[in-house]
N, C-alpha and C. Protein backbone atom coordinates (compact mmCIF):
# COMPACT_ATOMS: atom_id res chain seq x y z
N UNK A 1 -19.99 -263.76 46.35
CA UNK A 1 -19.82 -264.41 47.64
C UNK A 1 -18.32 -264.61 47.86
N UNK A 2 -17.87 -264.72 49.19
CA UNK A 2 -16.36 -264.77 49.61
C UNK A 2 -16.38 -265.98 50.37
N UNK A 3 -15.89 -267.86 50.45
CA UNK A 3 -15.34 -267.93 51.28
C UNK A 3 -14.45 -267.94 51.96
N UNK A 4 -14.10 -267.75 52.92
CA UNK A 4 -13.00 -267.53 54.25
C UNK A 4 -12.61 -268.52 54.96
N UNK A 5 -11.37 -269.07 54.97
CA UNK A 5 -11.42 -270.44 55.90
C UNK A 5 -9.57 -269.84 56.34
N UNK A 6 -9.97 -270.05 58.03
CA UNK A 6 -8.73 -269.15 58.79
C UNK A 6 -8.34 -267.72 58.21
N UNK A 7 -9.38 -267.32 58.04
CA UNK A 7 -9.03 -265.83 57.74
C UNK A 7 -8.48 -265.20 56.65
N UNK A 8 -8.03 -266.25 55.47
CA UNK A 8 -7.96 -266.12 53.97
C UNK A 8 -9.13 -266.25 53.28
N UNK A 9 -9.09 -265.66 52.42
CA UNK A 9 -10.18 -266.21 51.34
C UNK A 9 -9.73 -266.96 49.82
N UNK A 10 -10.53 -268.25 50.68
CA UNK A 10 -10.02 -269.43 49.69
C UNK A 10 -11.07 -269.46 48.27
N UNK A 11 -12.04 -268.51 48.20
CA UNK A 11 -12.81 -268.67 46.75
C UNK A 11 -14.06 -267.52 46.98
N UNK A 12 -14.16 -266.64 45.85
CA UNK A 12 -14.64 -265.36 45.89
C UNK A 12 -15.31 -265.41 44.31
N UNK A 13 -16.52 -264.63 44.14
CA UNK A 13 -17.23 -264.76 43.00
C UNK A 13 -18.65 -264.73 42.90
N UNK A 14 -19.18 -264.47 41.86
CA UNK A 14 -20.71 -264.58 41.51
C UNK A 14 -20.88 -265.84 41.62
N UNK A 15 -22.04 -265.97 42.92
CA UNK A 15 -22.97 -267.20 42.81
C UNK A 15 -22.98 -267.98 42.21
N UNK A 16 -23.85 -267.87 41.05
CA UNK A 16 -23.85 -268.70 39.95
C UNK A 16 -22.61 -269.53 39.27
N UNK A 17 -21.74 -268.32 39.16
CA UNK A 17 -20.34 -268.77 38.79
C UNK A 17 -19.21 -270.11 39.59
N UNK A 18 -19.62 -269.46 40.17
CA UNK A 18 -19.10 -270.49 41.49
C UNK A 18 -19.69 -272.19 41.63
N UNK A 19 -20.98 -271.80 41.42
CA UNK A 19 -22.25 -272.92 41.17
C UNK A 19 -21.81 -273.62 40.18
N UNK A 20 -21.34 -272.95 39.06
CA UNK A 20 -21.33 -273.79 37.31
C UNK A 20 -19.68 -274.60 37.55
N UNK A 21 -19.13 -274.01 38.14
CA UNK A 21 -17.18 -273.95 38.10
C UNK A 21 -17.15 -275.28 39.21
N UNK A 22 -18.14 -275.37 40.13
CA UNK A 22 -17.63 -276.85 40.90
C UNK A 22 -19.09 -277.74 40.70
N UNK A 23 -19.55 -277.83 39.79
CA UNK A 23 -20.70 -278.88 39.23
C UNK A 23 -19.85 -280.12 38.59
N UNK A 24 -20.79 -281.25 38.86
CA UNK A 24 -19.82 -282.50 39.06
C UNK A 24 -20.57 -283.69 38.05
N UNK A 25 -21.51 -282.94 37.01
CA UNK A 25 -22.11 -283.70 35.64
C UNK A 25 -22.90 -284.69 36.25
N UNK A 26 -23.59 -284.53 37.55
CA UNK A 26 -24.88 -285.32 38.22
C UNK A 26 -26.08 -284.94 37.75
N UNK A 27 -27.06 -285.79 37.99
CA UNK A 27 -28.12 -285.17 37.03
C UNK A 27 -29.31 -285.95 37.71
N UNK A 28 -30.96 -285.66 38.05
CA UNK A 28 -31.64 -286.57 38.68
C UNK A 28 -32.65 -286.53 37.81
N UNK A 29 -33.29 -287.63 37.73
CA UNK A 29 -34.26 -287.67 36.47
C UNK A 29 -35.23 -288.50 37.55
N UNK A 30 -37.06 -287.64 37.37
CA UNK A 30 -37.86 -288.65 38.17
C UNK A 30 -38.60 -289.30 36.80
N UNK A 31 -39.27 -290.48 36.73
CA UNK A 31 -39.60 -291.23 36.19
C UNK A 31 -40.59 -291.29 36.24
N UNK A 32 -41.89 -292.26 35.70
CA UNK A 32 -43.03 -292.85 35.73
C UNK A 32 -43.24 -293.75 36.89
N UNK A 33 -42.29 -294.62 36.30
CA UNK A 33 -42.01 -295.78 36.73
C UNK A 33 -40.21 -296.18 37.17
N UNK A 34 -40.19 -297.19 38.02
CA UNK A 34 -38.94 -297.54 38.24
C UNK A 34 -37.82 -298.50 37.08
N UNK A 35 -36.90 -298.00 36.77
CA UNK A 35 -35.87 -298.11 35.35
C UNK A 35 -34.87 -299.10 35.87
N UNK A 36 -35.13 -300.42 35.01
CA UNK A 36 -34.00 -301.57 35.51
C UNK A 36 -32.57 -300.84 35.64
N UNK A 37 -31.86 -300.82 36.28
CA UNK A 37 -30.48 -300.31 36.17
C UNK A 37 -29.57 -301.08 35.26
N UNK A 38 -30.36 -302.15 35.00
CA UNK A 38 -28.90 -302.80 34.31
C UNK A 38 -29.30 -302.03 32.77
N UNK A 39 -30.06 -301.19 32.02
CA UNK A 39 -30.53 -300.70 31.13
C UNK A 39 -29.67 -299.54 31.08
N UNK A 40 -29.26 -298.62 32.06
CA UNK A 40 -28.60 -297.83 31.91
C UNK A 40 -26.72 -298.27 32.35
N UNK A 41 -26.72 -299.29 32.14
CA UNK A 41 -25.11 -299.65 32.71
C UNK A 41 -24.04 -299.01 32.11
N UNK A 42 -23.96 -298.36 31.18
CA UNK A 42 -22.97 -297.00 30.52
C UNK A 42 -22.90 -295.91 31.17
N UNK A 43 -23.96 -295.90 32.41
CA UNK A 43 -24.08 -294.53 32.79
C UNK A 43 -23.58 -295.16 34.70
N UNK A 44 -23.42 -293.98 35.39
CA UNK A 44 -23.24 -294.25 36.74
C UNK A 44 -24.30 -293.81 37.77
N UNK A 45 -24.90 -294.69 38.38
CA UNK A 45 -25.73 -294.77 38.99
C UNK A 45 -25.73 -294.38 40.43
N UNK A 46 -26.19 -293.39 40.79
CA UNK A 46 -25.48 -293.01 42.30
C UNK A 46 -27.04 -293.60 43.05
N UNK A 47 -28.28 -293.24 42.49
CA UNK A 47 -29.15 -293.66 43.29
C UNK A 47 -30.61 -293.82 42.70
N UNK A 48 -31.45 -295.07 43.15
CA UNK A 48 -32.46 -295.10 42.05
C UNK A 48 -33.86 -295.92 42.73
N UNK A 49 -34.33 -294.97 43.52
CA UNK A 49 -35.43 -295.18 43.80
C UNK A 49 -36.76 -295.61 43.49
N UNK A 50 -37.73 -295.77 43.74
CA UNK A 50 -39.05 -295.87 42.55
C UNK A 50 -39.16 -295.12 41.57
N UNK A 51 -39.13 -293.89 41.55
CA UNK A 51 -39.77 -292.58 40.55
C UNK A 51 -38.65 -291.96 40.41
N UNK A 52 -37.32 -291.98 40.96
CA UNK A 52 -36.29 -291.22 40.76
C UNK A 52 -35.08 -291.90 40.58
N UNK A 53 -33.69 -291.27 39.75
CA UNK A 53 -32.82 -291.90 39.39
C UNK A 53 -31.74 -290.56 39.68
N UNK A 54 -31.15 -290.87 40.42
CA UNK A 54 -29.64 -289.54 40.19
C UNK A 54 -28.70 -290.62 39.80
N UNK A 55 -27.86 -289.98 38.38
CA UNK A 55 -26.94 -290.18 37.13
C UNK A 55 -25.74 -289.02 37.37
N UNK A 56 -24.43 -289.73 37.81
CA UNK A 56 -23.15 -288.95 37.38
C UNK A 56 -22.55 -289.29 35.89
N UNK A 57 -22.13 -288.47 34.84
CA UNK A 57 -21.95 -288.81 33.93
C UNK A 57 -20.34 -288.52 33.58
N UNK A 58 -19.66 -289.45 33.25
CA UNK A 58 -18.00 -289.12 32.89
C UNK A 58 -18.36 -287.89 31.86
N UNK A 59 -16.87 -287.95 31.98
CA UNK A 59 -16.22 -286.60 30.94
C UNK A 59 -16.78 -286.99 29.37
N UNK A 60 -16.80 -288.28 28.86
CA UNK A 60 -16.90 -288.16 27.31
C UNK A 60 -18.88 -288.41 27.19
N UNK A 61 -19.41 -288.45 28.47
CA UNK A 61 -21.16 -288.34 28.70
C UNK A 61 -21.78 -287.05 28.29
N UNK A 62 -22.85 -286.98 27.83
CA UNK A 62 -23.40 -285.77 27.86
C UNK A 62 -24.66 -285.54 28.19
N UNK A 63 -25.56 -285.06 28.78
CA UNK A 63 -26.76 -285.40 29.25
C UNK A 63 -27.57 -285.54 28.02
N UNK A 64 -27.96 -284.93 26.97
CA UNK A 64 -28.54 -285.77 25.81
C UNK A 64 -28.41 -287.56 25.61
N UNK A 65 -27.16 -287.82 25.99
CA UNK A 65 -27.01 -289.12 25.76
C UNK A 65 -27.95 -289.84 26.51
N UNK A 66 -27.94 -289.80 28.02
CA UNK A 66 -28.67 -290.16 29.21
C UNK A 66 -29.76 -290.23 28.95
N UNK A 67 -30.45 -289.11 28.29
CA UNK A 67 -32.13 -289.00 28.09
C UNK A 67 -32.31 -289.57 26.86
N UNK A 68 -31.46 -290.03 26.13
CA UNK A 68 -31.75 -290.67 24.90
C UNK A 68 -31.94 -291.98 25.34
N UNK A 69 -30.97 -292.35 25.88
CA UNK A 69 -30.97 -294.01 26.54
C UNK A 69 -32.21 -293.99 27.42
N UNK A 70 -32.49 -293.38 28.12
CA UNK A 70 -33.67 -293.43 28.78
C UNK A 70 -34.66 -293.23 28.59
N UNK A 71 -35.12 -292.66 27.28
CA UNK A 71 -36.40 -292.84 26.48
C UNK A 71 -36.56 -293.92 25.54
N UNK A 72 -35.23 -294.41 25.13
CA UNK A 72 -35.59 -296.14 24.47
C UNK A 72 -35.25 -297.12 25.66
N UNK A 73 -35.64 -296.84 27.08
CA UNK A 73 -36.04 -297.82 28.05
C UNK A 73 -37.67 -297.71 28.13
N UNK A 74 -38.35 -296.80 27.59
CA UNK A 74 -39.40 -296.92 27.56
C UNK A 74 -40.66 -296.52 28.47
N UNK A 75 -39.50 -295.33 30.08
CA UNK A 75 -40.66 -295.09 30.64
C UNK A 75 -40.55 -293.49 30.25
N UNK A 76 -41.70 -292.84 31.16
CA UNK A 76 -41.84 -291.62 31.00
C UNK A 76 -40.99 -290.25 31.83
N UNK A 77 -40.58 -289.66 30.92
CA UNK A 77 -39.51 -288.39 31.96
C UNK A 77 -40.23 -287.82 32.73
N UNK A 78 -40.39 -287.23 34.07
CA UNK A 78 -41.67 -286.56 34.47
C UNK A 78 -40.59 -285.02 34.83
N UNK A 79 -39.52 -284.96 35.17
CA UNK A 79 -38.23 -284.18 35.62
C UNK A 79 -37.23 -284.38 34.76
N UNK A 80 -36.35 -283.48 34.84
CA UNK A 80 -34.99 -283.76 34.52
C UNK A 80 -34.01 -282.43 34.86
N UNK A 81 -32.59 -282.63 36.12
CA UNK A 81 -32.66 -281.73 36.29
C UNK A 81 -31.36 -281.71 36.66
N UNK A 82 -30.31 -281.13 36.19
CA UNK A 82 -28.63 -280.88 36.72
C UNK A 82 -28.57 -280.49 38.27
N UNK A 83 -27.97 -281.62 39.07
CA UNK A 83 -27.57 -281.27 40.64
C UNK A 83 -26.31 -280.45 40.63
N UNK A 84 -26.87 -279.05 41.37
CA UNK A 84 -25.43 -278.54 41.77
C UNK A 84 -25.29 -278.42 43.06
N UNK A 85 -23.93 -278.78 43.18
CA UNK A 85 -23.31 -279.00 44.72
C UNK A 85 -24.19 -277.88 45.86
N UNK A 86 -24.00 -277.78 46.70
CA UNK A 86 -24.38 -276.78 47.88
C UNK A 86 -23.37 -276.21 48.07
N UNK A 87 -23.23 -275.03 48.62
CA UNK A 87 -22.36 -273.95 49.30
C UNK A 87 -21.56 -274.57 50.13
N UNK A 88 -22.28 -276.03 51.19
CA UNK A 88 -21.62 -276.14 52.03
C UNK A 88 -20.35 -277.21 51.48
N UNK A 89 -20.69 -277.96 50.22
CA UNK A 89 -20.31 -278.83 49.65
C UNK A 89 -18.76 -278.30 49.14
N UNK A 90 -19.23 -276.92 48.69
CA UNK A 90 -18.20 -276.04 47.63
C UNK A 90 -17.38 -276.20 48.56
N UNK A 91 -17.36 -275.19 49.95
CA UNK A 91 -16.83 -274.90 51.13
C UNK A 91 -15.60 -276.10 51.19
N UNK A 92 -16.18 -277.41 51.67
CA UNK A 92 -15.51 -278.03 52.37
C UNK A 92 -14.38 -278.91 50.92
N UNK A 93 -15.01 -278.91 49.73
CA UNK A 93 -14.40 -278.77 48.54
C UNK A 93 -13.10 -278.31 48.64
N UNK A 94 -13.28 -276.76 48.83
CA UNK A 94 -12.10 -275.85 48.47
C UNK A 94 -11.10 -275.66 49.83
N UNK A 95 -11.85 -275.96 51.14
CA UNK A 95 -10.65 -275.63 52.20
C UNK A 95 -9.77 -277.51 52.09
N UNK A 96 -10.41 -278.55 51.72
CA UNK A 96 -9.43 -279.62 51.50
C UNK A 96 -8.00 -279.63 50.18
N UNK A 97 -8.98 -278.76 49.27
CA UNK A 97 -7.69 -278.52 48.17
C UNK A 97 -7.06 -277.92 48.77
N UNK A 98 -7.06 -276.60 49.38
CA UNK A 98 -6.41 -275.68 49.80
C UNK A 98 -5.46 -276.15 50.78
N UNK A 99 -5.43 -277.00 51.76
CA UNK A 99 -5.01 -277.96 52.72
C UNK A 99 -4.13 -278.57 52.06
N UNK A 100 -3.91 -279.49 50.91
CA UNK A 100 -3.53 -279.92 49.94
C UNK A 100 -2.22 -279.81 49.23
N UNK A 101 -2.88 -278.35 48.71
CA UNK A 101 -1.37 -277.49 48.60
C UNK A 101 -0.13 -276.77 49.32
């Protein structure tokens, strides 16, 4: 894929590649049940609905950690699943760096 913003191309590459290279260590896990947040307070909590939880995890996090902590909270994993950005996400990503410089 090529994008183009004013007629340059600001980022070019395999799909996937592109996909893995601006992933941002988010992660959504649906549940059984709803997970006190203050149980996971090491971790960052972007959003946590009844049955679902999306988790950004710093640099020294690793998603093993997350699901470890979250199986000695005691409910059940029913999902678990790495969010990667959207195309349109990448897009507006790379023409603000690009702006930038």
């Amino acid at each position: 894929i090529v994008l183009i913003n004013k007629g340059k191309n600001v980022l070019s590459g395999p799909v996937q590649d592109i996909r893995q290279q601006y992933r941002e260590s988010l992660f959504e896990v649906e549940l059984d049940k709803q997970i006190d947040p203050n149980l996971l307070s090491d971790f960052k909590i972007i959003e946590n609905d009844e049955h679902k939880i999306q988790v950004r995890l710093n640099d020294t996090q690793n998603s093993n950690q997350l699901l470890h902590k979250i199986i000695e909270c005691g409910v059940i994993i029913r999902s678990f699943k790495e969010v990667l950005p959207t195309f349109n996400d990448i897009f507006i990503r790379t023409v603000n760096e690009a702006s930038h410089e």
